[in-house]
C-alpha atoms as a PDB file:
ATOM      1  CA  UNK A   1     -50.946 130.100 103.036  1.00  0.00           C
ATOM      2  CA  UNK A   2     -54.414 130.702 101.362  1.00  0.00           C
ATOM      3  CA  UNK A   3     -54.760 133.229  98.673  1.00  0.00           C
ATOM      4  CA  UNK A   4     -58.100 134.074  98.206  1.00  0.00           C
ATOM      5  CA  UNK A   5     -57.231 135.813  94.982  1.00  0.00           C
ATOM      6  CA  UNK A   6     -59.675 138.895  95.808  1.00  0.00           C
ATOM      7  CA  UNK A   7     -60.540 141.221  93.542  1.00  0.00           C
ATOM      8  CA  UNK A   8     -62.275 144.241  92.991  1.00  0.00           C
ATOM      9  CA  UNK A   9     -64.926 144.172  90.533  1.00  0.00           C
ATOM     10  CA  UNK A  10     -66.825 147.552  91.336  1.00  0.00           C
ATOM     11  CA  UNK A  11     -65.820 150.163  93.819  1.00  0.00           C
ATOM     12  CA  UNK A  12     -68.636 148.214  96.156  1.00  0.00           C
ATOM     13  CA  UNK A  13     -67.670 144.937  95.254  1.00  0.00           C
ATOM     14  CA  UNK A  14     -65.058 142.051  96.086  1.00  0.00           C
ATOM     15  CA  UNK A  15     -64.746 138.612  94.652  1.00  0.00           C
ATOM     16  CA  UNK A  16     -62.786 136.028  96.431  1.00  0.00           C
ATOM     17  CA  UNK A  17     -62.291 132.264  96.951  1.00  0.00           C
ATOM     18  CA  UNK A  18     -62.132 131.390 100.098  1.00  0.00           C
ATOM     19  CA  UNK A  19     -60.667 128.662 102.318  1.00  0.00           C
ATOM     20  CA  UNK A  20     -63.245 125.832 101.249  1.00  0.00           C
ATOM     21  CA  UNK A  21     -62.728 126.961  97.204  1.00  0.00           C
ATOM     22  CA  UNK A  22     -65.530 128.566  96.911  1.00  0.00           C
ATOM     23  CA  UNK A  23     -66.383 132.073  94.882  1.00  0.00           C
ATOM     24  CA  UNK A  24     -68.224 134.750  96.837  1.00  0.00           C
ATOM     25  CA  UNK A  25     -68.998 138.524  96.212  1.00  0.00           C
ATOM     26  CA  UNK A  26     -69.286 140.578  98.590  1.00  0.00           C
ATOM     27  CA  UNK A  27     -70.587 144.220  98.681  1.00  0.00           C
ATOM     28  CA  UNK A  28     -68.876 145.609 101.967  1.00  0.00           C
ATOM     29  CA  UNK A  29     -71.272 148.493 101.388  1.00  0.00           C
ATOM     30  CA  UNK A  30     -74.192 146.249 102.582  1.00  0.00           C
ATOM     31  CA  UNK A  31     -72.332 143.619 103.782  1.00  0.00           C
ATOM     32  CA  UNK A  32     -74.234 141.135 101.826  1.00  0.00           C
ATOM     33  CA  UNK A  33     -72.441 138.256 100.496  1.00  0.00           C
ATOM     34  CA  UNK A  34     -73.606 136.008  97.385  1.00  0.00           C
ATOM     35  CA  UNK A  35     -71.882 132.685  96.726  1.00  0.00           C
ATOM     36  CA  UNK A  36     -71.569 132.305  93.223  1.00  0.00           C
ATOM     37  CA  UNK A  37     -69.489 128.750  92.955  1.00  0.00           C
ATOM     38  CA  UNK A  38     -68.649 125.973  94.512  1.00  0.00           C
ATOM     39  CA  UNK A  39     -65.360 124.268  94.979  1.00  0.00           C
ATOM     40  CA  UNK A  40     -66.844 121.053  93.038  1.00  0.00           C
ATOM     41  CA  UNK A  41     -67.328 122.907  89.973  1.00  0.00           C
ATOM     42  CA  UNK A  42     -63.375 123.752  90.193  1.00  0.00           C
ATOM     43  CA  UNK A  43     -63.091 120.119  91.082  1.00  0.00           C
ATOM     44  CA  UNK A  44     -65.111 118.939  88.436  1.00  0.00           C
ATOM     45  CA  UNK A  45     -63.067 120.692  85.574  1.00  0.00           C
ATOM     46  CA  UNK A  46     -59.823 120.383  87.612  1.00  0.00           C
ATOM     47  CA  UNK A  47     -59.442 124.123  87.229  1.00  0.00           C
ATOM     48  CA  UNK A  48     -57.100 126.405  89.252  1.00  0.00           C
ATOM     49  CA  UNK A  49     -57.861 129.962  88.051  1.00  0.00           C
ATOM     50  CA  UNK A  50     -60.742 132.137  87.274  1.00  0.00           C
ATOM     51  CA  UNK A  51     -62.111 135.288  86.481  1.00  0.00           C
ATOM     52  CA  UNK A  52     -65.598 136.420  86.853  1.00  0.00           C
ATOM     53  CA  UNK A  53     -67.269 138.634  83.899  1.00  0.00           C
ATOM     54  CA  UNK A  54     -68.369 142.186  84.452  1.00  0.00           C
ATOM     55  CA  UNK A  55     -72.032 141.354  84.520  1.00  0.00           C
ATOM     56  CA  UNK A  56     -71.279 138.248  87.059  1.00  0.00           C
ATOM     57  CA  UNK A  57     -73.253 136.176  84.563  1.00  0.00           C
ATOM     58  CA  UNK A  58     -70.303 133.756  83.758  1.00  0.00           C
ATOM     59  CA  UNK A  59     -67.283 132.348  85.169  1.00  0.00           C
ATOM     60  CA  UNK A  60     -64.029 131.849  83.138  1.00  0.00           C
ATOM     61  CA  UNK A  61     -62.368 128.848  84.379  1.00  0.00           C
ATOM     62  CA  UNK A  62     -58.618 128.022  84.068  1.00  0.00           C
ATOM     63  CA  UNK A  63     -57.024 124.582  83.865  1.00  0.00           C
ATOM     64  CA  UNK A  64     -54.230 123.000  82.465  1.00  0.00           C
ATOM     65  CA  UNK A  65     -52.487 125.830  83.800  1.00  0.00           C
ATOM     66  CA  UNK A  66     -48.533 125.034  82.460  1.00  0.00           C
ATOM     67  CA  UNK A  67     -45.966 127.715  83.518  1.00  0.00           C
ATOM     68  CA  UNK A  68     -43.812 129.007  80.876  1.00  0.00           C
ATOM     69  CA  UNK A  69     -41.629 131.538  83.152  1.00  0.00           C
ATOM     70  CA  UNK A  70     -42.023 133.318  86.389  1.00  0.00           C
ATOM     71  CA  UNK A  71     -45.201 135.520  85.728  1.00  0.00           C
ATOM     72  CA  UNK A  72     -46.398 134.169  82.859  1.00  0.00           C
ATOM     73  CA  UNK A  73     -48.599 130.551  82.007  1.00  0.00           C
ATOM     74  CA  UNK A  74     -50.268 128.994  79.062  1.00  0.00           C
ATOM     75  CA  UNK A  75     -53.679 127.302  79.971  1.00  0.00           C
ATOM     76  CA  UNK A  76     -56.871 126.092  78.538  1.00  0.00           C
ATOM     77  CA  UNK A  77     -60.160 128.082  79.268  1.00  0.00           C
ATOM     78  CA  UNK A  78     -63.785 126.932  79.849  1.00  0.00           C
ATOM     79  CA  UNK A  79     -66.731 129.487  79.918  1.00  0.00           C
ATOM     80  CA  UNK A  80     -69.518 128.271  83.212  1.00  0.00           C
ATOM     81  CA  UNK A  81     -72.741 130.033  83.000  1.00  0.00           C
ATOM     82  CA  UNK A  82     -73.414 130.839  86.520  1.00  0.00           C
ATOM     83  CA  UNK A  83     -77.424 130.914  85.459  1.00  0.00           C
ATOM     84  CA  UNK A  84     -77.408 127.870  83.531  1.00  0.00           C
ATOM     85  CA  UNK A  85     -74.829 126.077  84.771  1.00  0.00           C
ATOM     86  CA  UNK A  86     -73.869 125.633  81.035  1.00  0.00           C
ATOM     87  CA  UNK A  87     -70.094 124.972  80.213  1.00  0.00           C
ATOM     88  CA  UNK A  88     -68.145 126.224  77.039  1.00  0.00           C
ATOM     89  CA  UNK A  89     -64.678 125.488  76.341  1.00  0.00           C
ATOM     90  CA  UNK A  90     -63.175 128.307  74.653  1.00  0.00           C
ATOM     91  CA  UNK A  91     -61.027 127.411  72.062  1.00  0.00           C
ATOM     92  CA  UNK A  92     -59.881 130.387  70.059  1.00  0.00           C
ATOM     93  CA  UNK A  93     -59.057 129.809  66.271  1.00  0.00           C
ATOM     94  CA  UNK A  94     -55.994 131.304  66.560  1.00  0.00           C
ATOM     95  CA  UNK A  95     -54.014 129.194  68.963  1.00  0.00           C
ATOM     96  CA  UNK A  96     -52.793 126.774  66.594  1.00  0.00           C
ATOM     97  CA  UNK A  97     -52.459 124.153  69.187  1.00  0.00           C
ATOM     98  CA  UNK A  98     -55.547 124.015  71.041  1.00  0.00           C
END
């Protein structure tokens, strides 16, 4: 079963991955859709969750995703410019194992 993870980011506007991996948004007010990522960028940094800012400038990509109980997960975190293509890894100073 696919879960395209949709969410809403606007009261106009869905994001979702669909079947291929891919990261659209879609305003079902117009009906226009905008891809915004490829599956080979999740590929590339073998990431399995994301979350797409407020502005839709970036991307936060999850990998390394290790469960720790039902509902909840520890992971590692990159930042992907959707502009730029530029890729941060977020590394908080205060996760003491990162």
């Amino acid at each position: 079963i696919h879960d395209p993870d949709a969410t809403w980011i606007s009261p106009e506007e869905i994001i979702f991955r669909s079947w291929d991996g891919d990261v659209f948004k879609v305003d079902v007010k117009s009906e226009e859709t905008d891809l915004l990522m490829k599956n080979n960028t999740f590929v590339t940094f073998k990431a399995t969750k994301f979350a797409v800012s407020p502005d839709k400038n970036f991307i936060l990509l999850g990998y390394d995703v290790r469960q720790v109980y039902k509902h909840s997960f520890l992971a590692s975190y990159l930042v992907y410019n959707l502009h730029t293509r530029e890729v941060r890894e977020l590394n908080p100073p205060e996760v003491s194992d990162s």
